[in-house]
N, C-alpha and C. Protein backbone atom coordinates (compact mmCIF):
# COMPACT_ATOMS: atom_id res chain seq x y z
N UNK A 1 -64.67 45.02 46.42
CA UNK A 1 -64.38 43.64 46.05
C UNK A 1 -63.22 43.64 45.06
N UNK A 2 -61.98 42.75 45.31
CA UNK A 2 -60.99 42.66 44.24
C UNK A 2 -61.47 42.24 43.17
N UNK A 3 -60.63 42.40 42.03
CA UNK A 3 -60.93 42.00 40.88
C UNK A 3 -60.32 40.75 40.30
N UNK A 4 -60.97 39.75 39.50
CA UNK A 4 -60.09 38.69 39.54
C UNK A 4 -58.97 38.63 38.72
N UNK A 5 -58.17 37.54 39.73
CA UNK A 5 -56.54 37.81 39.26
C UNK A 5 -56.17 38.48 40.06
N UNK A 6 -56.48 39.53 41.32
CA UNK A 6 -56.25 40.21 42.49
C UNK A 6 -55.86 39.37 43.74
N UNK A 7 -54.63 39.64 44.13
CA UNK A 7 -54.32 38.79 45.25
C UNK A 7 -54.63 39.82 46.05
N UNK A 8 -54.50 39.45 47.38
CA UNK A 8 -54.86 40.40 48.41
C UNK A 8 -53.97 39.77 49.31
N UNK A 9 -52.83 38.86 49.40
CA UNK A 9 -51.77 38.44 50.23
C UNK A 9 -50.85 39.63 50.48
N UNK A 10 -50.42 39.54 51.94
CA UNK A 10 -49.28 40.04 52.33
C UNK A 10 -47.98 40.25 51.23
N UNK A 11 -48.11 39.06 50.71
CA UNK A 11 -46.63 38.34 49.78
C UNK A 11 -47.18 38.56 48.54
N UNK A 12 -47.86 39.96 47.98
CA UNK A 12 -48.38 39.56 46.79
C UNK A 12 -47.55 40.60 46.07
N UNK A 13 -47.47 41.99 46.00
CA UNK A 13 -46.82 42.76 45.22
C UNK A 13 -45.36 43.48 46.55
N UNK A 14 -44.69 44.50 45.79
CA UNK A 14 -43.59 44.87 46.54
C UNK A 14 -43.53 45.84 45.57
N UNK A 15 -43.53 47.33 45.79
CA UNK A 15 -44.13 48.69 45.00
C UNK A 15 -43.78 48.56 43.83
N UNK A 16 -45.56 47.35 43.30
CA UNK A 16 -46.38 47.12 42.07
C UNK A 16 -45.52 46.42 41.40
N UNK A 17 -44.42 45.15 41.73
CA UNK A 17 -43.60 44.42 41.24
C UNK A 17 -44.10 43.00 41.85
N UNK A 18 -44.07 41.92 41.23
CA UNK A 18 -44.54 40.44 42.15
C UNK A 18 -43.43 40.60 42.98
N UNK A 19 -43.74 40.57 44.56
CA UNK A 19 -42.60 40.15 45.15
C UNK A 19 -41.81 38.54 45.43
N UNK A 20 -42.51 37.29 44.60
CA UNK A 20 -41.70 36.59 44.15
C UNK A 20 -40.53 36.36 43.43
N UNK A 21 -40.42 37.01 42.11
CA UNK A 21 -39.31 36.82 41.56
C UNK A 21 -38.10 38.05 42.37
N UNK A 22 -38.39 38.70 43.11
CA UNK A 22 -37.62 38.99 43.84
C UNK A 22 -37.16 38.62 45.28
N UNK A 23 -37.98 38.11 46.05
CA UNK A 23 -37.60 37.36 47.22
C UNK A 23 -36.65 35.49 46.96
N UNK A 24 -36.47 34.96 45.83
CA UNK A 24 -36.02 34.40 45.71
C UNK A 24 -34.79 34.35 45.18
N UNK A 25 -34.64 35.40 44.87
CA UNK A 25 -33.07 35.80 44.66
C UNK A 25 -32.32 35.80 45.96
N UNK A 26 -33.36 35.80 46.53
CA UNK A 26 -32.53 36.09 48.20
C UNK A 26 -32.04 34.78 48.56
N UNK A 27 -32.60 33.65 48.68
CA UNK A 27 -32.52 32.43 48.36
C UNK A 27 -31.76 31.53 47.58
N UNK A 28 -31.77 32.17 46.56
CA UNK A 28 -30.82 31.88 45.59
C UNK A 28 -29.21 32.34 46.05
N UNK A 29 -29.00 33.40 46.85
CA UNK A 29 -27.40 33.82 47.12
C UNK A 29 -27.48 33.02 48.55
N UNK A 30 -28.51 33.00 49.88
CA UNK A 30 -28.19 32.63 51.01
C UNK A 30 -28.36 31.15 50.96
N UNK A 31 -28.87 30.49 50.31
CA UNK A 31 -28.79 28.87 50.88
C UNK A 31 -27.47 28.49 50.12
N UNK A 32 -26.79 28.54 49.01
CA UNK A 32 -25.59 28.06 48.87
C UNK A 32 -24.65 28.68 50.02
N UNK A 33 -24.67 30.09 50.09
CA UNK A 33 -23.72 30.81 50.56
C UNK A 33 -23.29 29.60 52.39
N UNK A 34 -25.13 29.69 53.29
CA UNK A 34 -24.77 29.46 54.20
C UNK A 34 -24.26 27.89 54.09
N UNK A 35 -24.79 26.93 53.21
CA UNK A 35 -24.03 25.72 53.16
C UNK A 35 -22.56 25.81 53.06
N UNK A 36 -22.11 26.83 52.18
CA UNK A 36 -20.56 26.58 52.19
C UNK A 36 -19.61 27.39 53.30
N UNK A 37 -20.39 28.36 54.27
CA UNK A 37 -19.87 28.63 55.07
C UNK A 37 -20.10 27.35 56.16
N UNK A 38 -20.90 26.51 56.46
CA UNK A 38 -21.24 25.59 57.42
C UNK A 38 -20.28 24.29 56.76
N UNK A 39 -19.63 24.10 56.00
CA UNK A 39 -18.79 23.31 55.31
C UNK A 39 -17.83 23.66 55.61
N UNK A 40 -17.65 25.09 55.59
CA UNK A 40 -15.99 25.27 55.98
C UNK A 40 -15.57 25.79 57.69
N UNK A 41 -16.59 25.80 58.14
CA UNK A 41 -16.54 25.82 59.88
C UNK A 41 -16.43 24.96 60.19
N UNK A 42 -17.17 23.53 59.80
CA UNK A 42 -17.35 22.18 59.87
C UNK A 42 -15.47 21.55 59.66
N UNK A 43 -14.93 21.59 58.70
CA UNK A 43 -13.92 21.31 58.25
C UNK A 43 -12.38 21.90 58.85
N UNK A 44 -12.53 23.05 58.92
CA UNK A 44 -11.29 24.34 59.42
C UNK A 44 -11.95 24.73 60.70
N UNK A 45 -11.32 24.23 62.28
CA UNK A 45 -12.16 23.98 63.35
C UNK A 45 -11.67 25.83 63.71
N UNK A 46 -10.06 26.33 63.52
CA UNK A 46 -10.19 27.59 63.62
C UNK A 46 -10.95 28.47 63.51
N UNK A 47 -11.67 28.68 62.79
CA UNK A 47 -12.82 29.30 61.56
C UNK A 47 -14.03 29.08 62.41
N UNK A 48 -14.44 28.22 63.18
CA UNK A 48 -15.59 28.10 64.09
C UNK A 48 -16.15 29.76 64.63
N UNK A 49 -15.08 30.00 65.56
CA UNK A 49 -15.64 30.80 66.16
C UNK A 49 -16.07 32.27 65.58
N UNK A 50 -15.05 32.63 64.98
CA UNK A 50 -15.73 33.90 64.18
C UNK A 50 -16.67 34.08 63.31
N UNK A 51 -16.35 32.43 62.17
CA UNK A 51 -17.43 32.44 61.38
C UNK A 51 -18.97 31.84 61.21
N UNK A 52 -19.16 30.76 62.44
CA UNK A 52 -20.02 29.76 62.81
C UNK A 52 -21.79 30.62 62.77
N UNK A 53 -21.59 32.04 63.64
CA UNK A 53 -22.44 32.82 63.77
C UNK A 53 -23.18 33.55 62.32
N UNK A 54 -22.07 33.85 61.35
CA UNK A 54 -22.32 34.23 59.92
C UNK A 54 -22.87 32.74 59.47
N UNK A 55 -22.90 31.90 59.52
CA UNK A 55 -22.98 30.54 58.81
C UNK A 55 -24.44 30.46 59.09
N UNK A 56 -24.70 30.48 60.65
CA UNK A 56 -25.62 30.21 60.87
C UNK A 56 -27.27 30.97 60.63
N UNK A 57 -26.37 32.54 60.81
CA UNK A 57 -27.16 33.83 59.98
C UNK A 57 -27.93 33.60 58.71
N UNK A 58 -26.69 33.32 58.01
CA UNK A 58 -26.83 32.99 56.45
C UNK A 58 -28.16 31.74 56.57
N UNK A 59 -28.08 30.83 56.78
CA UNK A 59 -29.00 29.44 57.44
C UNK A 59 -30.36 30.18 57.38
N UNK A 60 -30.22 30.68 58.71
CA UNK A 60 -31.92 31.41 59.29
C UNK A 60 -32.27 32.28 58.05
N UNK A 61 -31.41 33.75 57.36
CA UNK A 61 -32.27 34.24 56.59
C UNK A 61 -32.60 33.33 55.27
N UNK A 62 -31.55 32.29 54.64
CA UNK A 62 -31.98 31.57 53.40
C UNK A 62 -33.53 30.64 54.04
N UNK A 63 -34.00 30.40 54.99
CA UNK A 63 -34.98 29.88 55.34
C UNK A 63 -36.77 30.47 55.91
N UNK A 64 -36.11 31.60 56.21
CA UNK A 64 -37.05 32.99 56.07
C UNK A 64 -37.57 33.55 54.58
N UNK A 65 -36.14 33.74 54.03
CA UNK A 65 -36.63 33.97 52.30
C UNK A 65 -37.33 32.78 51.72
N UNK A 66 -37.05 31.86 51.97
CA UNK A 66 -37.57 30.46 51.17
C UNK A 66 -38.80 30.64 52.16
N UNK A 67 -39.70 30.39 53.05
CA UNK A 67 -40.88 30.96 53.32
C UNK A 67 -41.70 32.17 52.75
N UNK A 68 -40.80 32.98 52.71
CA UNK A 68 -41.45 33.91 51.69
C UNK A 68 -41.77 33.81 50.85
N UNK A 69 -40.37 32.89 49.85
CA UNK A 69 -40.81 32.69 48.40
C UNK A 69 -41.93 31.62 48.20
N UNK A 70 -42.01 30.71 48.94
CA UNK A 70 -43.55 30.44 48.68
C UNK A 70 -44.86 30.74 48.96
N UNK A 71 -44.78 31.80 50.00
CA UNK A 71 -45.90 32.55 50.43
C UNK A 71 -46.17 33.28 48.80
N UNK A 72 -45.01 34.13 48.75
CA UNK A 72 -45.15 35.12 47.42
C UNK A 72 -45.92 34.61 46.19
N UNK A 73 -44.90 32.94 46.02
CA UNK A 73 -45.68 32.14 44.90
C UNK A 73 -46.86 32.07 44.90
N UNK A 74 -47.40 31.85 46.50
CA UNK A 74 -49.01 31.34 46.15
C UNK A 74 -49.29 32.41 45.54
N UNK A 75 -49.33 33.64 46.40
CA UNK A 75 -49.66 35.19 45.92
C UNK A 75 -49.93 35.66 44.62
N UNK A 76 -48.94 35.03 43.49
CA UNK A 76 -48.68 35.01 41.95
C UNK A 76 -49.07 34.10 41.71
N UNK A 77 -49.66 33.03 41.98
CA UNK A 77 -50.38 32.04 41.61
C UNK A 77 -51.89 32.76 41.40
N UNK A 78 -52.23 33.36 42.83
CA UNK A 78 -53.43 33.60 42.35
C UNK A 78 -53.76 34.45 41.00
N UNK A 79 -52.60 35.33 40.89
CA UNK A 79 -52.67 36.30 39.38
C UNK A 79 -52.42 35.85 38.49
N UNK A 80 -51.76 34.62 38.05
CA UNK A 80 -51.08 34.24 36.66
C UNK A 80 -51.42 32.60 36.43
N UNK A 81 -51.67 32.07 37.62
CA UNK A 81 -52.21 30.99 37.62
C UNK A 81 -51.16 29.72 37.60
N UNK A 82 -51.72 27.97 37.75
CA UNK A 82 -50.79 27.32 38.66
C UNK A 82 -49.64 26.86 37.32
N UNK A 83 -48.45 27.12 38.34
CA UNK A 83 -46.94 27.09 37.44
C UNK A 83 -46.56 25.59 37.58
N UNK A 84 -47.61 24.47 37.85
CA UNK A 84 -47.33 23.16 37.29
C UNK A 84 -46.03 22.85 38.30
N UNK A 85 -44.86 22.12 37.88
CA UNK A 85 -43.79 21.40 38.61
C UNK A 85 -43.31 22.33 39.12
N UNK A 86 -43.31 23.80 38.68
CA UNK A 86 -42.47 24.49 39.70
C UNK A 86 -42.69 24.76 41.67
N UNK A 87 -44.21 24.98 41.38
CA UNK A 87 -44.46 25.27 42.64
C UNK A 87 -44.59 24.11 43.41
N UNK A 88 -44.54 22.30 42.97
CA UNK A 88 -43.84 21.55 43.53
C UNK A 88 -42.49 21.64 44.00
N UNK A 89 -41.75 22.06 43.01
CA UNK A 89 -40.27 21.80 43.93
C UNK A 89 -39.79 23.22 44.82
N UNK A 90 -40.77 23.85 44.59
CA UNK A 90 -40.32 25.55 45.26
C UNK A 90 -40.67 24.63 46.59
N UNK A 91 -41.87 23.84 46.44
CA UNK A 91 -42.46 23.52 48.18
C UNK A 91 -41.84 22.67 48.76
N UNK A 92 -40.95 21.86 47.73
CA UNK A 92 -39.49 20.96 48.58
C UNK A 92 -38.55 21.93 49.48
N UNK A 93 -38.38 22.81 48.51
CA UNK A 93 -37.45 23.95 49.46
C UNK A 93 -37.15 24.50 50.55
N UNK A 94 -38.19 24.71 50.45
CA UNK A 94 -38.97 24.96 52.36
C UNK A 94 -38.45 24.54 53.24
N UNK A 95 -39.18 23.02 53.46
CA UNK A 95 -39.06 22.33 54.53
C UNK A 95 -37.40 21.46 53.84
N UNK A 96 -36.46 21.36 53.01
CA UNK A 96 -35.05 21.29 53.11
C UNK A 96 -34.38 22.10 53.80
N UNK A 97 -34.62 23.40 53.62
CA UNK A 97 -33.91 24.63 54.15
C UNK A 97 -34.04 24.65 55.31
N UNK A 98 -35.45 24.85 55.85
CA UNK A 98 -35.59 24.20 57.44
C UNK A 98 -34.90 23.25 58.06
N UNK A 99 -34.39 22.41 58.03
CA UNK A 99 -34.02 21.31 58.08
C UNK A 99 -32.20 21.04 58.14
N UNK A 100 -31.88 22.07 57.11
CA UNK A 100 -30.61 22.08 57.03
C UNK A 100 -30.29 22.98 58.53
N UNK A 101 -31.20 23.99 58.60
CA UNK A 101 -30.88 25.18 59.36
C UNK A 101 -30.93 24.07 60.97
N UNK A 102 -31.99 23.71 60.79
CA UNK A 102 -32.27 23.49 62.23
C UNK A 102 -30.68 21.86 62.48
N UNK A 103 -30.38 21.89 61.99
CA UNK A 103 -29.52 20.43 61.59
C UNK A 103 -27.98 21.09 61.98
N UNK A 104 -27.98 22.34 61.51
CA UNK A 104 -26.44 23.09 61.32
C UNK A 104 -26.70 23.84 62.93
N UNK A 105 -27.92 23.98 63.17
CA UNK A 105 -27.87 24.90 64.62
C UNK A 105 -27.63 23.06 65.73
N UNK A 106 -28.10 22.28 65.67
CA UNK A 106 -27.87 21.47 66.16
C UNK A 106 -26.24 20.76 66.58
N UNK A 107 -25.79 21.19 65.05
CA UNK A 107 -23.89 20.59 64.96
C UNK A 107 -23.38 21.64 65.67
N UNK A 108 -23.49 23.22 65.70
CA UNK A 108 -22.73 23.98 66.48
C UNK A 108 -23.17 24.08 67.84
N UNK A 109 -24.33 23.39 68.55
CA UNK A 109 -24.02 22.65 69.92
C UNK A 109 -23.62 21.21 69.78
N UNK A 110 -23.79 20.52 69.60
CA UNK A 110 -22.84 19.62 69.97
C UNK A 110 -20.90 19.58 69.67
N UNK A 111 -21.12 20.62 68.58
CA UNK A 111 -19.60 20.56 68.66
C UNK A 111 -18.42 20.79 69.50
N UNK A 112 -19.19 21.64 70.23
CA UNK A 112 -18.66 21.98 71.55
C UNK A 112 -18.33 20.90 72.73
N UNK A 113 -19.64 19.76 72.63
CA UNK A 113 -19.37 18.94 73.08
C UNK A 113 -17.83 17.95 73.50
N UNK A 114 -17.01 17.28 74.41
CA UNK A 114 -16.17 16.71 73.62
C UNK A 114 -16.59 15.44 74.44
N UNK A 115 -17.31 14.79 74.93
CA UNK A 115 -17.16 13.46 75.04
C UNK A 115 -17.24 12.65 73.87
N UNK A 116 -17.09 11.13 74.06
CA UNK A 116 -16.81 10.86 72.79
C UNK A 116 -18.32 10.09 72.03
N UNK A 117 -19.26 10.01 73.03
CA UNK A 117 -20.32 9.91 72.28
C UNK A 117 -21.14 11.37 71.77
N UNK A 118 -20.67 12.58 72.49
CA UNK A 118 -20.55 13.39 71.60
C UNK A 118 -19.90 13.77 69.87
N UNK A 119 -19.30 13.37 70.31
CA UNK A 119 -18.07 13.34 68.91
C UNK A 119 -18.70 12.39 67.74
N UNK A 120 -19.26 11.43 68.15
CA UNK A 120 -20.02 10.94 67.10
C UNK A 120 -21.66 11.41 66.48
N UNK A 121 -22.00 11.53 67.68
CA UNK A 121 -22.93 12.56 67.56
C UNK A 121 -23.04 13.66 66.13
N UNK A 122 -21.92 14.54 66.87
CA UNK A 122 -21.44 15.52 65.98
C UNK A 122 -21.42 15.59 64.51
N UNK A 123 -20.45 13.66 64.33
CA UNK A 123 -19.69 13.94 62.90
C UNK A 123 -21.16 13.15 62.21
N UNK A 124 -22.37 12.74 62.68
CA UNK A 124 -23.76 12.20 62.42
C UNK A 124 -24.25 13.42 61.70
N UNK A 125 -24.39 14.68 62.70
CA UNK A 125 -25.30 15.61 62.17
C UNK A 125 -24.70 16.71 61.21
N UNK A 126 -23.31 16.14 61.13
CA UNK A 126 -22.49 17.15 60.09
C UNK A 126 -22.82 16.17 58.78
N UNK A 127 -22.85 15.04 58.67
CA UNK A 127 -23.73 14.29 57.42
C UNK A 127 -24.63 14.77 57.05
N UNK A 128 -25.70 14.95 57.99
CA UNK A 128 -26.83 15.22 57.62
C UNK A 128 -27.06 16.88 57.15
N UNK A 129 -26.16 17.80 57.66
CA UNK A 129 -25.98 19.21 57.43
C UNK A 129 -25.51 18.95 56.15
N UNK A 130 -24.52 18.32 55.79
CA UNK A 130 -24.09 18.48 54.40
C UNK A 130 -25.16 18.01 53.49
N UNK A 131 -25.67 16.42 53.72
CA UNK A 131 -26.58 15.86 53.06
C UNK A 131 -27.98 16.93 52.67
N UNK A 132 -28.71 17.57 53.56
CA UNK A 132 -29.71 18.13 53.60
C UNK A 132 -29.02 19.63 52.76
N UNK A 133 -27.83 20.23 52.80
CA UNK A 133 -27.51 21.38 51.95
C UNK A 133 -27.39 20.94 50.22
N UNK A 134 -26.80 19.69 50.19
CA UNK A 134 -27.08 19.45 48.96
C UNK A 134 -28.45 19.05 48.27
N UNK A 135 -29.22 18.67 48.88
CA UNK A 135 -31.02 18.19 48.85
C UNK A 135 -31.32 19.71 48.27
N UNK A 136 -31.24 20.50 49.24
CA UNK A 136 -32.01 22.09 49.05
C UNK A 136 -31.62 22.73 48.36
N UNK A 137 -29.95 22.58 47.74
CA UNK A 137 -29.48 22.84 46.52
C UNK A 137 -30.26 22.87 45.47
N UNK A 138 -30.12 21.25 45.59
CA UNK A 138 -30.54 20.35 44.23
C UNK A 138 -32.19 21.21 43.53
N UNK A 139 -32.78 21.00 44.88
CA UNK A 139 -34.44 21.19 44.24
C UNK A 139 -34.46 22.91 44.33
N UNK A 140 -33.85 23.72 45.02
CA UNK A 140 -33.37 25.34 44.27
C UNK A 140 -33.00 25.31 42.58
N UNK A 141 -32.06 24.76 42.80
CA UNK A 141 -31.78 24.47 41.39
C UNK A 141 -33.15 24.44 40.35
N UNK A 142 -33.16 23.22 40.64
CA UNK A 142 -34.72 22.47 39.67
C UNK A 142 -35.89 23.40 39.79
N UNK A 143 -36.37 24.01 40.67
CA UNK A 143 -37.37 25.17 41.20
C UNK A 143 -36.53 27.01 40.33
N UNK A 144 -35.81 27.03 40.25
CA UNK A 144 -35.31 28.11 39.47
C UNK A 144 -35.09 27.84 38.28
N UNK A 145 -34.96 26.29 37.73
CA UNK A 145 -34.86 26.17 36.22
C UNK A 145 -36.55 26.26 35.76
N UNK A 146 -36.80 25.71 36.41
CA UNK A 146 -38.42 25.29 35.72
C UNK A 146 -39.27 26.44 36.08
N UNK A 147 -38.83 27.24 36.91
CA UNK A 147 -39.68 28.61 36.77
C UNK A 147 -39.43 29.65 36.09
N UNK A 148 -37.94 30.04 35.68
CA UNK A 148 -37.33 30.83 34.61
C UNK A 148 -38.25 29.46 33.37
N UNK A 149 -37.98 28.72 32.89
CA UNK A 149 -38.46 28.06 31.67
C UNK A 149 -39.66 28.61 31.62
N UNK A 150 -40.64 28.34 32.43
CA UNK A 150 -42.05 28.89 32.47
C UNK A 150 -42.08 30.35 32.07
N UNK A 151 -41.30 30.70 32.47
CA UNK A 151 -41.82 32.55 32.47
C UNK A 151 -40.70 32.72 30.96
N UNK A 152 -39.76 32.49 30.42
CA UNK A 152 -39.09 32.82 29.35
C UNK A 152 -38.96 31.75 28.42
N UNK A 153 -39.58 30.52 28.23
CA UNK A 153 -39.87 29.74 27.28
C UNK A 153 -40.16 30.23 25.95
N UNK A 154 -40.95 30.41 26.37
CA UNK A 154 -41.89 30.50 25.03
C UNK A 154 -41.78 32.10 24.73
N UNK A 155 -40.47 32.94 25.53
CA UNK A 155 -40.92 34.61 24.66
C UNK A 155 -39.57 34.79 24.14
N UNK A 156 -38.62 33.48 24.36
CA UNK A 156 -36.94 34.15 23.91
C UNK A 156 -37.40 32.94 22.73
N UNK A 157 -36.60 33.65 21.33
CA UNK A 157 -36.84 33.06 20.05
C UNK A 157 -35.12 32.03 20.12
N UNK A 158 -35.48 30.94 19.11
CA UNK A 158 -34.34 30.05 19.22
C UNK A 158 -33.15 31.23 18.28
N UNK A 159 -32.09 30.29 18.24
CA UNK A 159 -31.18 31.24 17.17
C UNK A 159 -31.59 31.06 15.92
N UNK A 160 -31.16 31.64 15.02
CA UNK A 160 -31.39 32.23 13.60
C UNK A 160 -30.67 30.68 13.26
N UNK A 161 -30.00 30.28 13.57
CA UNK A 161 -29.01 29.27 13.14
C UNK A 161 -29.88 27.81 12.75
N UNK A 162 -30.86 27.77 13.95
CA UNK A 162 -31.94 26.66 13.82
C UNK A 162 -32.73 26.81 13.00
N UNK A 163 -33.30 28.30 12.58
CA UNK A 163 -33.77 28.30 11.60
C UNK A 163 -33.37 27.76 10.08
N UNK A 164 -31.96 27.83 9.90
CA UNK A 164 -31.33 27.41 8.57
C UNK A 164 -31.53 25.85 8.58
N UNK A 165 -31.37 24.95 10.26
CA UNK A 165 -31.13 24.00 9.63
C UNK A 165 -32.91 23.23 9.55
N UNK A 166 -34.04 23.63 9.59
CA UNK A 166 -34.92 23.40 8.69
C UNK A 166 -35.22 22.85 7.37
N UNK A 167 -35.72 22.19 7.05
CA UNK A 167 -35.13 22.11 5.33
C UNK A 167 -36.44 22.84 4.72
N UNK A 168 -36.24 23.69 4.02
CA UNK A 168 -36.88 24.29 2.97
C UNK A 168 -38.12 23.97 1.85
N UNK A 169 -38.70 24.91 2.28
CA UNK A 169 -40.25 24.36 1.43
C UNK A 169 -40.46 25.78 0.75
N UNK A 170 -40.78 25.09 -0.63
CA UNK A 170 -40.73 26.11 -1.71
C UNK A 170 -42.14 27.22 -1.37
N UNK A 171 -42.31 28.29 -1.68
CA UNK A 171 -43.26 29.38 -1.16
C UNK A 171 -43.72 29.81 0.19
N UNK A 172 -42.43 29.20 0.60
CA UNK A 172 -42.05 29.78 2.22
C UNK A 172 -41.23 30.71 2.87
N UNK A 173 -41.11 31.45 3.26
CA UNK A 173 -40.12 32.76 3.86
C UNK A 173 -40.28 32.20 5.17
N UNK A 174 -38.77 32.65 5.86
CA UNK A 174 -38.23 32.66 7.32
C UNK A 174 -37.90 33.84 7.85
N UNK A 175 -38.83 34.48 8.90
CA UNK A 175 -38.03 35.07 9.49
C UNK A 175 -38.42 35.14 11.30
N UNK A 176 -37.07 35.99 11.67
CA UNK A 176 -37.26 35.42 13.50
C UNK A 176 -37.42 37.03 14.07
N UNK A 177 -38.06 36.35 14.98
CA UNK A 177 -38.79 37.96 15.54
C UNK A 177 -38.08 37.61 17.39
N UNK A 178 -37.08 38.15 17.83
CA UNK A 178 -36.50 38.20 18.62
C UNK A 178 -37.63 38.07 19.64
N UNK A 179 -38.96 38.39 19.97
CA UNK A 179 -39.48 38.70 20.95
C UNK A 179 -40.13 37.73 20.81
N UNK A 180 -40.21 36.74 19.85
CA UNK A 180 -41.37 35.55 19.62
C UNK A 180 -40.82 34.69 19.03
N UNK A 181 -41.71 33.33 19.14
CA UNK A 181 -41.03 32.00 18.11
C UNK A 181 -40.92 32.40 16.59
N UNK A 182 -40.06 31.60 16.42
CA UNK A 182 -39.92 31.43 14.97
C UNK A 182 -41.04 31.53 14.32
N UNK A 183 -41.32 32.25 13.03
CA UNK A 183 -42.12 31.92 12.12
C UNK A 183 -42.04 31.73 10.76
N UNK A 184 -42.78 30.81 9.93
CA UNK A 184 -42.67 30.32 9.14
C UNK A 184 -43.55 30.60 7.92
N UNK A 185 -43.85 31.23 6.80
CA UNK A 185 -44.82 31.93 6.35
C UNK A 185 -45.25 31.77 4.61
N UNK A 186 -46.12 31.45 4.71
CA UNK A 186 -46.38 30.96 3.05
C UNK A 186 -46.50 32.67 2.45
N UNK A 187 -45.91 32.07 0.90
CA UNK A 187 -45.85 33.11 -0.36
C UNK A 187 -44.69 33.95 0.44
């Protein structure tokens, strides 16, 4: 029988490391990366053919990793317990990334297309490719701020500098302990 705080997920360790904070790094380089390659295939029609396939690469694995990374999360959820707003917007991620992917595989068939209700078609789901890359941005973003905050909040000390501007109470000493908050200490 595990012990509690023992995940037993697929997505739970990666040799004896959470494999969350590492599968989202992956995430973190491929969903910008493939948005701005699908921006610039989209834009520079030359550039289609060689690069459309990398674009779209980039797409599928940032959407594979972002499955992972919330598989992983639950995984570290069960050991450390629930991370509040983060693992809300990690779960926006998901289904954005999906979405973009399946949206950008959609524009490189029809682009090919050339009738002209194709063509509108096209310049529809290149909105929505862009629109949906900035969405999955956005809440990456917000999902990597608020989970770094969570995990290094409260263990990185402010600067020494905040400490001065305090105002002073007589039979008190200051000092800052790099690994912890400020403290403040009578006599």
């Amino acid at each position: 029988m595990p012990n509690p705080g023992d995940s037993q997920s697929l997505f739970d360790l990666f040799t004896g490391l959470p494999l969350h904070p590492l599968i989202t790094h992956i995430v973190i380089v491929m969903l910008p990366l493939a948005a701005l390659a699908m921006i610039v295939v989209m834009v520079f029609p030359r550039l289609r053919k060689p690069y459309l396939p990398v674009a779209l690469g980039a797409s599928v694995i940032a959407t594979a990793s972002a499955y992972v990374a919330v598989q992983s999360g639950k995984a570290l959820q069960e050991r450390v317990g629930w991370p509040g707003v983060h693992a809300e917007l990690g779960d926006t991620v998901l289904p954005l990334t999906a979405l973009f992917t399946l949206a950008s595989m959609g524009w490189a068939v029809t682009s090919r297309w050339k009738t002209p209700a194709a063509v509108w078609i096209t310049r529809v789901i290149a909105v929505a490719v862009v629109s949906l890359a900035v969405a999955a941005i956005t809440f990456l973003v917000l999902a990597g701020h608020s989970g770094a905050k969570a995990v290094w909040e409260d263990r990185i000390a402010p600067p020494a500098s905040l400490m001065e501007d305090l105002p002073a109470v007589p039979g008190e000493s200051r000092t800052v302990d790099l690994m912890g908050p400020p403290q403040i200490r009578a006599g």
